[in-house]
Protein backbone atom coordinates (compact mmCIF):
# COMPACT_ATOMS: atom_id res chain seq x y z
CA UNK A 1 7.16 11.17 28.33
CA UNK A 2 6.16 11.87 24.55
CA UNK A 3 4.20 9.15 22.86
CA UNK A 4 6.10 7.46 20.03
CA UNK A 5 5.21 7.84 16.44
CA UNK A 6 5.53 5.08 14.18
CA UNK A 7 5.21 5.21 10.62
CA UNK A 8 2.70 3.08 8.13
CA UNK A 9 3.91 -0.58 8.86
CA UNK A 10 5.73 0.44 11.47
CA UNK A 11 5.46 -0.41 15.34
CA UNK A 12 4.40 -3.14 17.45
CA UNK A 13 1.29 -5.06 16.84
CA UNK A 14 -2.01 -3.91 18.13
CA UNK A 15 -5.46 -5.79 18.50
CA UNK A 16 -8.09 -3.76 16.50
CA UNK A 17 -11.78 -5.29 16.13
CA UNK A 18 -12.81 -5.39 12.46
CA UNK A 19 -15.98 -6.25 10.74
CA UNK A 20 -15.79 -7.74 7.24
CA UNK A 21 -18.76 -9.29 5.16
CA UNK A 22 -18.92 -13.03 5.54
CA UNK A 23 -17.92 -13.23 1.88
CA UNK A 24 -15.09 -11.26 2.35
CA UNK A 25 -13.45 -12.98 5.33
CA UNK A 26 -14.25 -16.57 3.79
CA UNK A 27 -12.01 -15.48 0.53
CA UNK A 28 -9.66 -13.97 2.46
CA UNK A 29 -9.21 -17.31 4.93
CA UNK A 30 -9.43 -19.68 1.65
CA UNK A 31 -6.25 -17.74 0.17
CA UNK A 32 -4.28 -17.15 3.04
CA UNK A 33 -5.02 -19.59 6.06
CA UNK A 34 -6.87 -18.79 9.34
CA UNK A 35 -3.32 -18.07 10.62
CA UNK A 36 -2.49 -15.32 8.26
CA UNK A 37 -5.35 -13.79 8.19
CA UNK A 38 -4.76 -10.71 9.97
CA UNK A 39 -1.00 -10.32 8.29
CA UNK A 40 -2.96 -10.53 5.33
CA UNK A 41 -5.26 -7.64 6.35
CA UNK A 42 -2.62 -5.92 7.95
CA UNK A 43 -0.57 -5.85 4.44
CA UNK A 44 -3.66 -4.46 2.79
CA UNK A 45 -4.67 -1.50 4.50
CA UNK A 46 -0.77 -0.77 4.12
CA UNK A 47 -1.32 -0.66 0.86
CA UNK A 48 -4.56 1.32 0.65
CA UNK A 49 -2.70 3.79 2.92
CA UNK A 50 0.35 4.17 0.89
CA UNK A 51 -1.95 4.42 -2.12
CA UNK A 52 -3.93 7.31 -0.59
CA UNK A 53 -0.45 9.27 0.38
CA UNK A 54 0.47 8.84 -3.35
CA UNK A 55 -2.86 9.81 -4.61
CA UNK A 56 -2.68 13.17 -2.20
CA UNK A 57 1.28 13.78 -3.55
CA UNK A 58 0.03 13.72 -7.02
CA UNK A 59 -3.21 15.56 -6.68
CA UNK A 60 -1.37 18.42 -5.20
CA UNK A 61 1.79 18.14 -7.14
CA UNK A 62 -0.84 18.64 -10.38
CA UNK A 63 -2.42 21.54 -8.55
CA UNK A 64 0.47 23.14 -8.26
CA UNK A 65 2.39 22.54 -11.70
CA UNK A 66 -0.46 21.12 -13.50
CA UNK A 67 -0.96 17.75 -14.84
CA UNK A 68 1.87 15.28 -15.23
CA UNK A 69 3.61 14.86 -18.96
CA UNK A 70 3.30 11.01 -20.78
CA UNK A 71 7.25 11.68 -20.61
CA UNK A 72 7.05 11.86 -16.85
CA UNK A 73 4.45 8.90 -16.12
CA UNK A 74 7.11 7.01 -18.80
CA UNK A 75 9.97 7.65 -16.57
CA UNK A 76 7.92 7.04 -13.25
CA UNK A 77 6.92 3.56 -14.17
CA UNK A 78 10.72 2.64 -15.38
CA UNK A 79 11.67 3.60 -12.08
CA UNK A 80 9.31 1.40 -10.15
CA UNK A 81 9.83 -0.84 -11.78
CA UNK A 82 13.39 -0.71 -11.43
CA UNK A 83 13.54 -0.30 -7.83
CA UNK A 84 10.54 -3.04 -7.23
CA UNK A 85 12.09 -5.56 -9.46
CA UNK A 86 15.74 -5.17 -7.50
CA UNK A 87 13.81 -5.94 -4.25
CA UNK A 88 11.65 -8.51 -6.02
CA UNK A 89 8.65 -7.40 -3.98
CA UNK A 90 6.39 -6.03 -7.37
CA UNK A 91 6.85 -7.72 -10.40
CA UNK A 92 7.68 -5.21 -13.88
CA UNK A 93 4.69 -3.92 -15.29
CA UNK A 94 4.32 -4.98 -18.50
């Protein structure tokens, strides 16, 4: 049998061990709760990751057709914010 691939957010849970400065983890438990403290760093490295996969898209898109128009960016952040708005999981950017 193959080995299943999930995607970024995707699968079951899995126990990880993670070291954080004390600083770090005391904010982190302050905002969120002991209990929601790893959903809360789950949710962040899915950020980071999603971040990094947009970062590589645009870095190669610009390599390859060069750097992206005002025009472009315009239209880009009308459509986030379109699409984030209608879920109501990012709020417009201003």
């Amino acid at each position: 049998m193959g080995e299943t691939s999930y995607s970024i957010g995707e699968g079951p849970a899995t126990r990880v061990s993670l070291s954080l400065p004390e600083g770090t983890a005391e904010a982190i438990r302050a905002r969120v709760g002991k209990r929601e403290f790893s959903a809360f760093i789950a949710a962040a490295v899915e950020r980071e990751l999603r971040g990094e996969v947009l970062d590589e898209y645009l870095a190669d898109y610009e390599n390859r057709n060069g750097p992206v128009s005002e025009q472009a960016q315009q239209r880009a952040r009308q459509v986030f914010d379109e699409v984030f708005a209608e879920e109501g999981e990012w709020p417009a950017a201003g």
